[in-house]
Protein backbone atom coordinates (compact mmCIF):
# COMPACT_ATOMS: atom_id res chain seq x y z
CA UNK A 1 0.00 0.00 0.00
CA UNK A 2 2.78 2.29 0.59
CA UNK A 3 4.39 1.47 -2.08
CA UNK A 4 1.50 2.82 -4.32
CA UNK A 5 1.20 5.65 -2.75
CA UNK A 6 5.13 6.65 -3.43
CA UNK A 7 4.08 5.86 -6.81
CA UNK A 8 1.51 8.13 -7.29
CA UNK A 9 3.23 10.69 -5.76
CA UNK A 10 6.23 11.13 -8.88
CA UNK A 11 5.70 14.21 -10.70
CA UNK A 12 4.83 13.17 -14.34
CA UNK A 13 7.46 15.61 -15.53
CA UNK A 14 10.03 12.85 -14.64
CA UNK A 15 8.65 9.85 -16.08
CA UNK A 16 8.40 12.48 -18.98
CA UNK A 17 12.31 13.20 -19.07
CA UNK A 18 13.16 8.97 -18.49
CA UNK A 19 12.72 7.50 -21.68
CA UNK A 20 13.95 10.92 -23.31
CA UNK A 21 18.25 10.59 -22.31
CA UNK A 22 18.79 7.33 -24.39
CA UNK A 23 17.10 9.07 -27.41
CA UNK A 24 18.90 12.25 -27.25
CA UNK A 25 22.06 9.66 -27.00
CA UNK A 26 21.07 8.23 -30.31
CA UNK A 27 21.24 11.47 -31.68
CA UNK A 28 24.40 12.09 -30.28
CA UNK A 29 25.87 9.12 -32.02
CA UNK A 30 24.43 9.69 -35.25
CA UNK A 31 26.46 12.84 -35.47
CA UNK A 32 29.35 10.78 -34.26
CA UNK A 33 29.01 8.65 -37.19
CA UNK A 34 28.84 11.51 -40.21
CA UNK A 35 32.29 12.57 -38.47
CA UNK A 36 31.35 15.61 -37.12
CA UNK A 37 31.58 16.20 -33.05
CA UNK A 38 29.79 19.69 -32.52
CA UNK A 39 26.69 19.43 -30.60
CA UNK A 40 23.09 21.84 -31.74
CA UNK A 41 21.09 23.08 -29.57
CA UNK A 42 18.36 20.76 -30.15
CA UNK A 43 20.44 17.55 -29.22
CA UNK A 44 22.10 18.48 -26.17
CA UNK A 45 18.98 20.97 -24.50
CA UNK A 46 19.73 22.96 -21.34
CA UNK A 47 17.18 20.65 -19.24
CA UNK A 48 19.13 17.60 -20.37
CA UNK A 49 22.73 18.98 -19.15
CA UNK A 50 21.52 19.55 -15.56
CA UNK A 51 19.46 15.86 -15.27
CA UNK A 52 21.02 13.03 -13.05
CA UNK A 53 20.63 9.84 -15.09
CA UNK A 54 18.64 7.24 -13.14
CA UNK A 55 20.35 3.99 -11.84
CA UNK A 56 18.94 2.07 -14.77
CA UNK A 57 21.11 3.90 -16.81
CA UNK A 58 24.61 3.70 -14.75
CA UNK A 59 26.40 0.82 -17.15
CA UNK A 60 26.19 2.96 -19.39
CA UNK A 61 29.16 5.26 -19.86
CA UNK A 62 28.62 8.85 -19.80
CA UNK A 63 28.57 10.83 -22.85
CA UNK A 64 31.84 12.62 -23.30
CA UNK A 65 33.48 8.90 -22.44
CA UNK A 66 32.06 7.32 -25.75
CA UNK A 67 32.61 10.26 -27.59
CA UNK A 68 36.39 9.80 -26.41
CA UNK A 69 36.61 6.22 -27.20
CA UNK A 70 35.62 6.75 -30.77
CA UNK A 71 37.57 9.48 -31.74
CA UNK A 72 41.15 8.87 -33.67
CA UNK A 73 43.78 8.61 -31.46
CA UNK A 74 44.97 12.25 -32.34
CA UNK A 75 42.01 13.27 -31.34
CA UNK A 76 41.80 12.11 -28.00
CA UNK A 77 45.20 13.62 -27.33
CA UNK A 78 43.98 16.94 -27.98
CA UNK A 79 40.79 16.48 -26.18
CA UNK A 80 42.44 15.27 -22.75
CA UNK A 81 44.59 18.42 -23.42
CA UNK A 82 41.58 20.31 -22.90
CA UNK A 83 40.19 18.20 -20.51
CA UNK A 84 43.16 19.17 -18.54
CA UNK A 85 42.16 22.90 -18.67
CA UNK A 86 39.21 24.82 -16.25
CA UNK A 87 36.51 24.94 -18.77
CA UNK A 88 33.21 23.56 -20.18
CA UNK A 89 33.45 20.82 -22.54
CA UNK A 90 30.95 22.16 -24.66
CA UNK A 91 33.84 24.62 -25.77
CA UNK A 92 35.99 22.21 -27.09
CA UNK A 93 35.77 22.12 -30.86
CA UNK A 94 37.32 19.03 -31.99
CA UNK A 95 39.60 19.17 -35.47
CA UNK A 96 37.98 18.29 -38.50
CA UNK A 97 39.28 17.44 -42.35
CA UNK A 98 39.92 20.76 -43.93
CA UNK A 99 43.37 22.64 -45.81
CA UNK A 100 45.22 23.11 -42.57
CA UNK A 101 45.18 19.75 -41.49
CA UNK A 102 46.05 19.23 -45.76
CA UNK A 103 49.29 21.19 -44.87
CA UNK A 104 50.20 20.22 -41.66
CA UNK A 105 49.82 16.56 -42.62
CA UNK A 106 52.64 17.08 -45.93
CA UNK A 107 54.70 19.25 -44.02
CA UNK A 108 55.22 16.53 -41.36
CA UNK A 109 55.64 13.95 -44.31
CA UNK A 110 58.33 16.20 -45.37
CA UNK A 111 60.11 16.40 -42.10
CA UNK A 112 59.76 20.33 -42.00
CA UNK A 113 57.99 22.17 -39.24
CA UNK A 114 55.88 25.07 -40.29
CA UNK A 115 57.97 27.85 -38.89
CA UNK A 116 60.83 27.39 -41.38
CA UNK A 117 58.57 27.23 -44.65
CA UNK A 118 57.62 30.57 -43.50
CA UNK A 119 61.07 32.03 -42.77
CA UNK A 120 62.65 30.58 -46.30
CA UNK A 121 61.47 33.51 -48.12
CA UNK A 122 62.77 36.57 -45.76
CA UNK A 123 66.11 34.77 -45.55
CA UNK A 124 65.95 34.33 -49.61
CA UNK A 125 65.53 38.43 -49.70
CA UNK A 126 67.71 39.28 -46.81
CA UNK A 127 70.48 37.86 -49.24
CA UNK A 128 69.51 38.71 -52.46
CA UNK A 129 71.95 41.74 -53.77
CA UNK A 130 70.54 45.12 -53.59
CA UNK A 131 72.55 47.04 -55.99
CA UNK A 132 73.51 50.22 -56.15
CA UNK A 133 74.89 52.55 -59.17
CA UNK A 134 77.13 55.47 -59.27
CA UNK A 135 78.64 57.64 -62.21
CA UNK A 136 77.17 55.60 -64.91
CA UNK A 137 73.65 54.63 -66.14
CA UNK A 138 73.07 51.07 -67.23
CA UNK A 139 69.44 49.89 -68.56
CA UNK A 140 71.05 46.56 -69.27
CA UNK A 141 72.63 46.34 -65.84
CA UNK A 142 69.47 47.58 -64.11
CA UNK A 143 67.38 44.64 -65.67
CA UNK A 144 70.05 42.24 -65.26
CA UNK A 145 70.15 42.94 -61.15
CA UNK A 146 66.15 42.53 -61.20
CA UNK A 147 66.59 39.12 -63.76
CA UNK A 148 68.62 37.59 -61.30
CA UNK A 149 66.46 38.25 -58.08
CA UNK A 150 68.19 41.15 -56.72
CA UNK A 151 66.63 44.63 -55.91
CA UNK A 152 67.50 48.33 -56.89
CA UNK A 153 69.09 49.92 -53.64
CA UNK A 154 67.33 53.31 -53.61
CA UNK A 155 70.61 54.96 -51.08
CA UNK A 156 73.83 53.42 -50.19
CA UNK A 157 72.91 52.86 -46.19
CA UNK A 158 70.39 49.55 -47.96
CA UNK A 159 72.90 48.82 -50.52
CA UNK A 160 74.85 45.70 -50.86
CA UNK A 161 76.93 46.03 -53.85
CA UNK A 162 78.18 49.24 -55.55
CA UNK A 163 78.11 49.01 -59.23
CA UNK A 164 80.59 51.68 -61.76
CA UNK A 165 82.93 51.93 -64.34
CA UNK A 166 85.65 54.04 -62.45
CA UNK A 167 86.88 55.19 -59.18
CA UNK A 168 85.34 58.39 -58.28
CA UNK A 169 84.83 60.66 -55.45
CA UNK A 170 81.12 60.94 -55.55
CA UNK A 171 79.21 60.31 -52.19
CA UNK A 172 78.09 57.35 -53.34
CA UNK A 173 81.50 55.56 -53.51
CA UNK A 174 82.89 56.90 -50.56
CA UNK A 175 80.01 56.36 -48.43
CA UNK A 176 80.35 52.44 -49.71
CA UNK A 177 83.78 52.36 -49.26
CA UNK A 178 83.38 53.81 -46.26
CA UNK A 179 81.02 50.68 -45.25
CA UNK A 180 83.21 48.48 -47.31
CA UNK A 181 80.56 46.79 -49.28
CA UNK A 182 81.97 45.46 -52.90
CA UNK A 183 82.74 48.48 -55.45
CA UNK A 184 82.13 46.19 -58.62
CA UNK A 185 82.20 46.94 -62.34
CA UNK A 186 79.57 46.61 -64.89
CA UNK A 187 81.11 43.32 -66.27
CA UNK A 188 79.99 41.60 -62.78
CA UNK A 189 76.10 42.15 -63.98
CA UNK A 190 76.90 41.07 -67.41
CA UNK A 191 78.65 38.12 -66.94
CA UNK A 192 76.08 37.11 -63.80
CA UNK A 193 73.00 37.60 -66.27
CA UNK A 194 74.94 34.87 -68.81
CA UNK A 195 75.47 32.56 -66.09
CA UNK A 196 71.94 32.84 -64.71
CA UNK A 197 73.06 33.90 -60.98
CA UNK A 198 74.76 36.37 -58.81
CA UNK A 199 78.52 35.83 -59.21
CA UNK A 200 81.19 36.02 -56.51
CA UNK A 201 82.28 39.81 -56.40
CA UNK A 202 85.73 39.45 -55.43
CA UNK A 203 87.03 38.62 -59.42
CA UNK A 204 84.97 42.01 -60.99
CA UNK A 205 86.24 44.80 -58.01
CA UNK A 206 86.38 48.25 -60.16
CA UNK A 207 90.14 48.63 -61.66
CA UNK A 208 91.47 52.17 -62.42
CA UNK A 209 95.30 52.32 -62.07
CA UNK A 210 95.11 56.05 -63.15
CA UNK A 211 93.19 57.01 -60.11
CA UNK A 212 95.46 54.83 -57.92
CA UNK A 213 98.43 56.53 -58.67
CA UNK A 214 96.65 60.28 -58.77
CA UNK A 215 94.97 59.23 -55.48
CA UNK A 216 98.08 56.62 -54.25
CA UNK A 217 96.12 53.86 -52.84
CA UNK A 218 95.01 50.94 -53.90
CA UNK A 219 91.10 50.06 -53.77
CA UNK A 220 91.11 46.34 -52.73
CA UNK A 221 93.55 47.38 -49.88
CA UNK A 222 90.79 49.71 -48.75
CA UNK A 223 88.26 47.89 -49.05
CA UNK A 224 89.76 45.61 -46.82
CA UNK A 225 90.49 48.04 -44.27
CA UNK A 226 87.49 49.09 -44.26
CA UNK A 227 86.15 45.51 -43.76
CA UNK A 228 88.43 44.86 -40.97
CA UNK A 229 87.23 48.15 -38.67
CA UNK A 230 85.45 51.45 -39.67
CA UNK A 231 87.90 53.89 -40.32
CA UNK A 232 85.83 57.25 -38.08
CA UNK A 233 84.82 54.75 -35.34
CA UNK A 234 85.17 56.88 -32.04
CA UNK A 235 85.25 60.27 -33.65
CA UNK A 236 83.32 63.22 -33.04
CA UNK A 237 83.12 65.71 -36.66
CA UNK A 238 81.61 69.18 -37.11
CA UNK A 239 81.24 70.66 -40.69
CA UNK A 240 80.79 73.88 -41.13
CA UNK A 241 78.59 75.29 -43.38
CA UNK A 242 80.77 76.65 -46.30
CA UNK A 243 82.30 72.96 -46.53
CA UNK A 244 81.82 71.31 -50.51
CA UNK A 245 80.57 68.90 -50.00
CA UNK A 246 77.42 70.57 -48.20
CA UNK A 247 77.49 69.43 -44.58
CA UNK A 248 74.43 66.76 -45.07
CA UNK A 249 76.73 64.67 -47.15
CA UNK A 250 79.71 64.99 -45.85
CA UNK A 251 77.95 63.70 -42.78
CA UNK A 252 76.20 60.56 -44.68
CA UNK A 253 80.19 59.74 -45.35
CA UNK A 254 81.17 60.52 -42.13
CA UNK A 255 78.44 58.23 -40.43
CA UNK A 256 79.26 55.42 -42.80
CA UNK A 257 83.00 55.49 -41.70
CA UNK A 258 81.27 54.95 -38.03
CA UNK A 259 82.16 58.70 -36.87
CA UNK A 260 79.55 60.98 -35.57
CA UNK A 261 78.20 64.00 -37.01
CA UNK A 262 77.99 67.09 -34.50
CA UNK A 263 75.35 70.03 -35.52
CA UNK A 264 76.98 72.71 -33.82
CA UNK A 265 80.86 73.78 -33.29
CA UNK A 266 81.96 72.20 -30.31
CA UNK A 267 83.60 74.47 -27.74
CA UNK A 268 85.69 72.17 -25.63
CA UNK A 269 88.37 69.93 -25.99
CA UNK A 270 88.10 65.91 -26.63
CA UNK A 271 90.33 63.23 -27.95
CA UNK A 272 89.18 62.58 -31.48
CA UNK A 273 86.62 65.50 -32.19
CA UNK A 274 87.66 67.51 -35.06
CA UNK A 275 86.50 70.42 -36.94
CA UNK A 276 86.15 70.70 -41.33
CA UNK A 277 85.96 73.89 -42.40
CA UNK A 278 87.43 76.24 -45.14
CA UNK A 279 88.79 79.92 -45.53
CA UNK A 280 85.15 81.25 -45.98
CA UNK A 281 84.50 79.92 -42.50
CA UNK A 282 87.09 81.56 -40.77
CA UNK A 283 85.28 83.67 -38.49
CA UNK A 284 83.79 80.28 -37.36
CA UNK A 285 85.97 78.34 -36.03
CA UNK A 286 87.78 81.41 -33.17
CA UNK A 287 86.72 78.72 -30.49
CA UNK A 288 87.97 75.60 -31.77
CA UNK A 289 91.62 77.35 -32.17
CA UNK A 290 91.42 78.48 -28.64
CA UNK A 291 90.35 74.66 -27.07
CA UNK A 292 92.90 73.53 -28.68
CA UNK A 293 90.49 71.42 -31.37
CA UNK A 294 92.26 70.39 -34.41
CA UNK A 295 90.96 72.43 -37.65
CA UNK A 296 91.57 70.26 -40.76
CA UNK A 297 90.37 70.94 -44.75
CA UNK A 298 87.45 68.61 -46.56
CA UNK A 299 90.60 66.40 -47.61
CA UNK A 300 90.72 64.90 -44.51
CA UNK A 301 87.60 63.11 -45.43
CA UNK A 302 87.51 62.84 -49.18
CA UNK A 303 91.10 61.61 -49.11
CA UNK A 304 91.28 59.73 -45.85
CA UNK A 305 87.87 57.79 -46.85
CA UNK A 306 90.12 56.75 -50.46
CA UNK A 307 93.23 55.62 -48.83
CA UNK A 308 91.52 54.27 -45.39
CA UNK A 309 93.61 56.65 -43.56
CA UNK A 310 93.11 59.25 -40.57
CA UNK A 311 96.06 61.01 -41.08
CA UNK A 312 95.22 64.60 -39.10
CA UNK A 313 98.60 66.24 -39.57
CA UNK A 314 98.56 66.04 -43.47
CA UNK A 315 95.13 68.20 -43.60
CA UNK A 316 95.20 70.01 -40.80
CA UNK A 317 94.74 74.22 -41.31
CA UNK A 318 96.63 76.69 -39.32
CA UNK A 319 94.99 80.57 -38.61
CA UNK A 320 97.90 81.49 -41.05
CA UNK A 321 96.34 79.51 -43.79
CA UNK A 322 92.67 80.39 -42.16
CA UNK A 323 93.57 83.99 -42.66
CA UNK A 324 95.12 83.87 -46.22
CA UNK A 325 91.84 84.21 -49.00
């Protein structure tokens, strides 16, 4: 009798919501079976989340269990991964077939992790030549450079190679010999384009005895000074204003030497800061005399840059020679 009456007294609601979990499991593992593993609203309803299964029911394993047996082992790695997190597992998307996966799946054939496919083009440009001319104007060698894979340096701070047909004092090939990147003739593009890639530089170096002896020096000598340590490195230089080369580039030479460029006249004494001026700038330089600062011509770049050589006492300028017009 009192076991009737505890019958009678169940809300209907739950023998309602009874037979109801192993459908909505059904529909569970249909999904399961078209290879797909996100849940809709419809199958997996708020109600259902928050029910207790009954003890009929307990053999059973619960849901995320069988969805965990019959995923691919990969799979399962990734989902215990999340497991592992604080979370819901509603929020856990599992992987499906798609391009990535495509990719990821030949790049691990080929024994080559993602990262590096992506960094083999920068290091491709970061050594391609970007070339730089000077004192001559070369269509052919222009289309050559791009041919090849190489770029058009648009200033000589970017540029890797220096391309002419002469050794010349223009900014240009003093700032890269300054720098001592290669100084290469035209014949280095022409015979590169013939043998379908960038050559080594060191057989095509610009050649131009006359200017060697005019200049005394010798260009692959300087370039290998230059190479070995940066022939301003330490130095502090003030131009003045009447200075030919304007002050802006004799600074771009100076900087690529390693010196540094002051903007105004410096009126104390230091080891290694030096004044270029001329006889028009005179009046200027009254406080570098008195500190003691030594007051040298232009040639003390545009020469010193050629022969790789600091040589103060064969430029400096006395108030004798200031004072003369």
């Amino acid at each position: 009798m009192r076991a009737t009456k505890s019958l009678k007294t169940i809300p209907e609601p739950a023998f309602a919501q009874l037979p109801g979990a192993p459908t909505r499991a059904l529909q569970v593992q249909k999904v399961e079976a078209t290879g797909g593993y996100e849940f809709s609203p419809e199958s997996q309803p708020k109600a259902f989340q928050n029910h207790t299964r009954p003890s009929d029911t307990v053999d059973s394993p619960p849901l995320p269990k069988r969805l965990r047996r019959e995923v691919p082992q990969k799979t399962v790695f990734l989902k215990e991964e999340e497991d592992e997190k604080p979370g819901k597992e509603e929020d856990v998307v599992m992987p499906g077939p798609g391009k990535r996966k495509k990719d990821q799946a030949e790049e691990e054939a080929k024994g080559m992790p993602v990262r590096s496919l992506r960094r083999t083009k920068p290091n491709h440009e970061s050594t391609a030549p970007k070339v730089l001319f000077t004192g001559v104007v070369d269509a052919r060698g222009e289309q050559a450079v791009l041919a090849l894979g190489g770029s058009l340096a648009s200033s000589v701070a970017e540029a890797s190679h220096l391309v002419t047909d002469r050794i010349c004092r223009t900014v240009k090939f003093l700032c890269a010999l300054g720098r001592g990147i290669p100084i290469l003739s035209l014949d280095w593009l022409y015979q590169s384009r013939k043998a379908g890639c960038f050559l080594p530089p060191d057989g095509y170096v610009v050649t131009d005895p006359e200017q060697e002896r005019n200049f005394g020096f010798s260009l692959r000598d300087s370039l290998s000074r230059a190479r070995a340590r940066r022939l301003l490195k330490g130095y502090e230089i003030h131009v003045t204003p009447g200075v030919q080369p304007p002050p802006p580039q004799m600074g771009e030479i100076i900087s690529c030497c390693g010196g540094t460029v002051l903007p105004s006249m410096p009126r104390s004494y230091k080891p290694r800061r030096v004044v270029i001026t001329c006889s028009q700038d005179a009046p200027r330089c009254t406080t570098p005399f008195r500190v003691g600062l030594p007051v040298v011509s232009p040639e003390f770049l545009l020469t010193g840059v050629l022969k790789q050589e600091a040589n103060l006492e064969a430029f400096v300028l006395s108030t004798l020679e200031m004072s003369c017009p």
